[in-house]
Protein backbone atom coordinates (compact mmCIF):
# COMPACT_ATOMS: atom_id res chain seq x y z
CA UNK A 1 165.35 7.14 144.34
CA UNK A 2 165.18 5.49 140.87
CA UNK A 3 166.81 6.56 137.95
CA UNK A 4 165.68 9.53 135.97
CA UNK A 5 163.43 10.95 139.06
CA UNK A 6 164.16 14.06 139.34
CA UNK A 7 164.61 14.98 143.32
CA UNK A 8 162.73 17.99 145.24
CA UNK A 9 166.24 20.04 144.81
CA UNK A 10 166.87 19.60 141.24
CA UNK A 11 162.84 20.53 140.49
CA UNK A 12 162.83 23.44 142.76
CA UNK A 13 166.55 24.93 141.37
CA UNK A 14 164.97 23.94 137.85
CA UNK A 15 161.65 25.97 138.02
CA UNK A 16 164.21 28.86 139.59
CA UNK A 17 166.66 28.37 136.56
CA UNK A 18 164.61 28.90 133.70
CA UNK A 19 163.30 32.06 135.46
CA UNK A 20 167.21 33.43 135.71
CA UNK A 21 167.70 32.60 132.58
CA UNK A 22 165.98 35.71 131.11
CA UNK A 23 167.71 39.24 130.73
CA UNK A 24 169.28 40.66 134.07
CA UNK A 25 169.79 44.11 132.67
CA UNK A 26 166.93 45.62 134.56
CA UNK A 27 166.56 45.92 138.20
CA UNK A 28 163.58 43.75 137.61
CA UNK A 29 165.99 41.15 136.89
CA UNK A 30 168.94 41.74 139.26
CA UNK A 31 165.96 41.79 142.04
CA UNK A 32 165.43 38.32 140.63
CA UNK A 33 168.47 36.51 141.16
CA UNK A 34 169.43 38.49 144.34
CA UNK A 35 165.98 36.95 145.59
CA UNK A 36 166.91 33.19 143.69
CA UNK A 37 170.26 33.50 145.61
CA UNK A 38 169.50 34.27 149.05
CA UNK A 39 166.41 31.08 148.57
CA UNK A 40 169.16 29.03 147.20
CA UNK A 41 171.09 29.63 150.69
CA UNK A 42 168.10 29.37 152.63
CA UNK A 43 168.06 26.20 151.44
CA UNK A 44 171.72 25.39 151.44
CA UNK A 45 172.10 26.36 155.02
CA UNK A 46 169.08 24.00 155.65
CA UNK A 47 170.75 21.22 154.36
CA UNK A 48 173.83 22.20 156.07
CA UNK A 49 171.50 21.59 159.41
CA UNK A 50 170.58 18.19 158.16
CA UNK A 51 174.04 17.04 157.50
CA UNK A 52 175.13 18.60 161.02
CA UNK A 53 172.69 15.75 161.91
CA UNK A 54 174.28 13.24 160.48
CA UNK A 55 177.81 13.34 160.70
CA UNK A 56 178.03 11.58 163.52
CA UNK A 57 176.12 9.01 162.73
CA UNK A 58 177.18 5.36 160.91
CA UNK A 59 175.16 5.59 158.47
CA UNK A 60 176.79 7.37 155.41
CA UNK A 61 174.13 6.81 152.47
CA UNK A 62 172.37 9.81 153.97
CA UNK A 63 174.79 11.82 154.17
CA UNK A 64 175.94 11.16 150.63
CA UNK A 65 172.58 12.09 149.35
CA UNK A 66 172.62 15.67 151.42
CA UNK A 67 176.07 16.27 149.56
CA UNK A 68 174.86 15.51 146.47
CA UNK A 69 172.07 17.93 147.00
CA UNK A 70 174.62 20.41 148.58
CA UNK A 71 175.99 20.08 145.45
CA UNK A 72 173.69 20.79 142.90
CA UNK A 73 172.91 24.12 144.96
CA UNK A 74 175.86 24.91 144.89
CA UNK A 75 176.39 24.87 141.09
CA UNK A 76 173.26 26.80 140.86
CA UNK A 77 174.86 29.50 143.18
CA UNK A 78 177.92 29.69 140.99
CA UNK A 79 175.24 29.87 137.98
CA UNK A 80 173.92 32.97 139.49
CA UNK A 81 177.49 34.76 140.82
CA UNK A 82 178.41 34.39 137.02
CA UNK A 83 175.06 35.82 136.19
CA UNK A 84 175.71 39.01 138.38
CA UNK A 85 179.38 39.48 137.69
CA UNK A 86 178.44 42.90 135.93
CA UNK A 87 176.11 43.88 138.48
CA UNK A 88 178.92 43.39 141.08
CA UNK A 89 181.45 44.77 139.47
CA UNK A 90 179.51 47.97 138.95
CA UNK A 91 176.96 47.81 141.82
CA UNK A 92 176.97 51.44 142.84
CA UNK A 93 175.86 52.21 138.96
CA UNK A 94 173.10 49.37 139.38
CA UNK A 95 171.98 50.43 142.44
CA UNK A 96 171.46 54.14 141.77
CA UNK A 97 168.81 52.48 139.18
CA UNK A 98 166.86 51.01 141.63
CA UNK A 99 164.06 52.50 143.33
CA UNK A 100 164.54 53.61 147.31
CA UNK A 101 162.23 50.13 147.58
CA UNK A 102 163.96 47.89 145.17
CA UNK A 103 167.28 49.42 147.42
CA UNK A 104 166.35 48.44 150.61
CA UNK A 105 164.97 45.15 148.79
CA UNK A 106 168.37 44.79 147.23
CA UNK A 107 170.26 45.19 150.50
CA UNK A 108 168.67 43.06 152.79
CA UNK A 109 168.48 40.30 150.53
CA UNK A 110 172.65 40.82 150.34
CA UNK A 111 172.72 40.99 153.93
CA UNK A 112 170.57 37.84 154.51
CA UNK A 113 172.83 35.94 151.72
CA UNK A 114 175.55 36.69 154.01
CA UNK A 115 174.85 35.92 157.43
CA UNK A 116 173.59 32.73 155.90
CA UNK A 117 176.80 32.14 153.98
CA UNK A 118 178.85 32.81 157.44
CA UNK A 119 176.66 30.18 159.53
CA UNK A 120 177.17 27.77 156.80
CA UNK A 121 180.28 28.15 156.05
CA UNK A 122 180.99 27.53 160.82
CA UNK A 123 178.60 24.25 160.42
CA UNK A 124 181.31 22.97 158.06
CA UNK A 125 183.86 23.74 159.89
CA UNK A 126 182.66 22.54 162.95
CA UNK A 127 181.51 19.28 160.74
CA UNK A 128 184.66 18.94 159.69
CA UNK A 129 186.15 19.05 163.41
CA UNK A 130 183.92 16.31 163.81
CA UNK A 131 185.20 14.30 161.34
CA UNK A 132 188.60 14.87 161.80
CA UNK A 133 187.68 13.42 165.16
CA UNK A 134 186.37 10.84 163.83
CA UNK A 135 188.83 9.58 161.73
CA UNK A 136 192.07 9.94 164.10
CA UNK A 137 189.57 7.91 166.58
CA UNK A 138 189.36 5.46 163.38
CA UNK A 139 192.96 5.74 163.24
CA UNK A 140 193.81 5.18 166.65
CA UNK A 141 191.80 1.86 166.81
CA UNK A 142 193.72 0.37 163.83
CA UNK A 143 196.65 1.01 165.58
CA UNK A 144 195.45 -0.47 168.72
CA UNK A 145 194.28 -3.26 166.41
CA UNK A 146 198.19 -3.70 164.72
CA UNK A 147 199.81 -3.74 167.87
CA UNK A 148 197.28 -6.21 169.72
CA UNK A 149 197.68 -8.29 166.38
CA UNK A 150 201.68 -8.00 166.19
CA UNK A 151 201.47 -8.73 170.60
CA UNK A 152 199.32 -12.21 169.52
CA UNK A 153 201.88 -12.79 166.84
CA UNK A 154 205.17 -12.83 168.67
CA UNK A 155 203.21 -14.67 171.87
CA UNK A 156 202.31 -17.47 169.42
CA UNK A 157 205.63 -17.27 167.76
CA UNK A 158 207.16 -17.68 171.15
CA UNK A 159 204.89 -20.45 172.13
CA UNK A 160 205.38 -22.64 169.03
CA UNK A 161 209.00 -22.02 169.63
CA UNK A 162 208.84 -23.08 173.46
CA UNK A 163 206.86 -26.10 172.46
CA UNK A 164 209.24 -27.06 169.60
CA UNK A 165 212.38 -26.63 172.21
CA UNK A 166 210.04 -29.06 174.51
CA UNK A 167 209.99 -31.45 172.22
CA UNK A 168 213.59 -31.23 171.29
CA UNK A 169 214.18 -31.70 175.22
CA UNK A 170 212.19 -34.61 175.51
CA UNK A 171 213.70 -36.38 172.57
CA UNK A 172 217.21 -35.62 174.56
């Protein structure tokens, strides 16, 4: 990506921003971000998949790129839970407002927000297994690699030493 290009993320959270951005105090609004937020984990969770994908694999550019992506959702998110603070904090006030519709509307989009946010938040944590695996594996060979080193040392240590008495012996 070249600089200033904008990527699909930051154009989609964007478009999504300047529509939170107006008045929440109607349900119209609340409906709004509740929909905004379970997208955003929609999407989060998708990239979650993605970087399942490539945890494992050598090549960290990749994954660098779905972090940084992870992370711009992810400021977004915390956009929107500052957004509906109030709403949370008096929900059962909020929700008498809305219509039976806008209620049932209201709920599953919680419940979808989360069961994603539970099946992202086990990918990372198995990721994260996986890494830790990686790294005492990474670990482990260094070690290996120290002690085979330090082994080489002291046998040509030794050897130099052996040849030096040899010579010492032959000068006898």
């Amino acid at each position: 990506m070249r600089k200033g290009e904008v990527t699909a993320v930051e154009d989609r959270a964007g478009m999504q921003g300047m529509a939170a951005d107006d008045d929440i105090a109607g349900t119209d609004g609340v409906l709004r971000l509740l929909r905004e937020q379970a997208s955003l984990y929609g999407r989060l969770e998708s990239l979650a998949s993605r970087q399942r994908s490539l945890v494992s694999g050598d090549d960290v550019g990749p994954l660098l790129s779905v972090l940084a992506d992870r992370q711009k959702l992810s400021e977004r998110l915390t956009q929107i839970a500052t957004r509906l603070l109030p709403v949370r904090r008096d929900w059962e006030a909020y929700r008498a407002r809305f219509t039976p519709d806008e209620r049932v509307e209201a709920d599953r989009q919680l419940h979808e927000v989360g069961e994603r946010l539970q099946r992202i938040i086990e990918s990372d944590e198995q990721d994260s297994r996986v890494l830790s695996g990686r790294k005492q594996a990474v670990a482990a060979a260094l070690r290996s690699t120290h002690v085979k080193g330090s082994a080489m040392t002291a046998y040509r240590t030794t050897t130099a030493q052996a040849g030096l008495l040899d010579c010492m012996n032959d000068g006898v």
